[in-house]
Protein backbone atom coordinates (compact mmCIF):
# COMPACT_ATOMS: atom_id res chain seq x y z
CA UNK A 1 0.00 0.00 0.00
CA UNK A 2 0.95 3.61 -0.57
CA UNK A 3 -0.71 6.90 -0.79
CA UNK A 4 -0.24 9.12 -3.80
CA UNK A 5 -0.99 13.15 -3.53
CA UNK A 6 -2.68 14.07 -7.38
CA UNK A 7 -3.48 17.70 -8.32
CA UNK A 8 -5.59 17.88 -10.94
CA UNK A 9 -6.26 20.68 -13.18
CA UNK A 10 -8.90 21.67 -15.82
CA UNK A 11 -12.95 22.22 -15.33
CA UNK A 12 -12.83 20.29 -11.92
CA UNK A 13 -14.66 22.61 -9.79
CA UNK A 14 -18.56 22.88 -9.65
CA UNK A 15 -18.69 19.78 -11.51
CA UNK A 16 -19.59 17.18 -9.35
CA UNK A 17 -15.89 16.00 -9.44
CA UNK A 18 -15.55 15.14 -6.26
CA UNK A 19 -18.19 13.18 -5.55
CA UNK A 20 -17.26 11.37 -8.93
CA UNK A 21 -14.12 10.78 -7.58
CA UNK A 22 -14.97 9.56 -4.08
CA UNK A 23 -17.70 6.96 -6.05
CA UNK A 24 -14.84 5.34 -7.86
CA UNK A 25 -12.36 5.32 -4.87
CA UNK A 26 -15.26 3.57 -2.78
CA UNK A 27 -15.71 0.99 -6.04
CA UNK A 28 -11.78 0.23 -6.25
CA UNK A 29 -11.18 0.26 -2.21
CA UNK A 30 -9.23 3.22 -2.19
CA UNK A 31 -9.10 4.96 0.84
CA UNK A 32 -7.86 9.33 1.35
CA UNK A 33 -9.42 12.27 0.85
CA UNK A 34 -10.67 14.63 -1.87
CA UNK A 35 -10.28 18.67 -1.91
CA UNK A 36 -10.87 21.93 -3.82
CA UNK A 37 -8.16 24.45 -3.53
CA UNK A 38 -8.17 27.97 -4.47
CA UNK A 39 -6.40 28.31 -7.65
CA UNK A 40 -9.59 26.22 -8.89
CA UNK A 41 -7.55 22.54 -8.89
CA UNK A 42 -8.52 19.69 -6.62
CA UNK A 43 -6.28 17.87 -4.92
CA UNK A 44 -6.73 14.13 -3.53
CA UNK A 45 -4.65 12.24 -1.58
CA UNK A 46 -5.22 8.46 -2.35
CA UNK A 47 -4.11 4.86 -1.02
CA UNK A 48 -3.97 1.73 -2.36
CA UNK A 49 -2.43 -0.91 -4.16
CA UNK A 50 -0.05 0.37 -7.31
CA UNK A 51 -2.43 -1.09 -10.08
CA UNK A 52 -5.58 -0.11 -8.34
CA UNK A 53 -4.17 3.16 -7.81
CA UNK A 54 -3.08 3.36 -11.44
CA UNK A 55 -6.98 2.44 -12.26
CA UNK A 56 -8.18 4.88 -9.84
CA UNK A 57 -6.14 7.57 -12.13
CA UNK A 58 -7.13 6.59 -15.28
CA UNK A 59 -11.09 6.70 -14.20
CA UNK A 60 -10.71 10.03 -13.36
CA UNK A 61 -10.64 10.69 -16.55
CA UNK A 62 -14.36 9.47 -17.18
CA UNK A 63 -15.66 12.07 -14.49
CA UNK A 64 -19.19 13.56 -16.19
CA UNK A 65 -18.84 17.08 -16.90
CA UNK A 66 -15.41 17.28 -15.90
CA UNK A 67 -12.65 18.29 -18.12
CA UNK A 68 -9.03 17.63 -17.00
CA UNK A 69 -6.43 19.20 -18.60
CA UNK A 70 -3.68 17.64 -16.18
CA UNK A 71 -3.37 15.16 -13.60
CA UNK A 72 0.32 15.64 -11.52
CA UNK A 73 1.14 12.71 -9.53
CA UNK A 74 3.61 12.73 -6.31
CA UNK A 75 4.37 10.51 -4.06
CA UNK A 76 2.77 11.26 -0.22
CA UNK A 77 4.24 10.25 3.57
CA UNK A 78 2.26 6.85 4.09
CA UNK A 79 -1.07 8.28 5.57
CA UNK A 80 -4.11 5.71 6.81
CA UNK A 81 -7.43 6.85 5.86
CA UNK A 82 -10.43 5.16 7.33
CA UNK A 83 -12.33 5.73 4.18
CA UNK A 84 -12.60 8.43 1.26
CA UNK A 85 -14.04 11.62 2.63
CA UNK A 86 -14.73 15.09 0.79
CA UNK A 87 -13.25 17.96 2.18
CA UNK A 88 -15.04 21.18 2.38
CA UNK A 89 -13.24 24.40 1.07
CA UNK A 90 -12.26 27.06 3.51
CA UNK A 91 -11.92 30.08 1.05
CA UNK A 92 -10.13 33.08 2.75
């Protein structure tokens, strides 16, 4: 297991992105957390196995009404998440 920080960029904000990609995380058993941040990118932090990680990313891409330009993946300090939560903005 690892956990995997992604910022994605692109029409991913007001979307229903989030919740799109909490629903596949929950399919695939991938645990973290999903966030907007202000520069209008989201950010998740995601663990799992490599490949289901790797399918978690690629499903992203199928996200209804979302339009990602750019998906940057980094590598994260181990983290355990209980399960895949959404994480409400706190603008200013």
């Amino acid at each position: 297991m690892k956990t995997i920080e992604l910022i994605i960029s692109g029409k991913v904000q007001r979307v229903g992105f989030r919740a799109c990609a909490r629903h596949i995380a929950t399919n695939l058993g991938v645990t973290g957390e999903v966030e907007n941040l202000t520069d209008g990118k989201v950010r998740i932090l995601a663990t799992g196995d490599d490949v289901i990680l790797e399918k978690f990313v690629s499903m992203l891409y199928g996200c209804p009404r979302a339009i990602i330009r750019d998906i940057e993946v980094h590598q994260y300090i181990d983290t355990i998440f209980p399960d895949f939560s959404i994480k409400r903005a706190t603008y200013g």
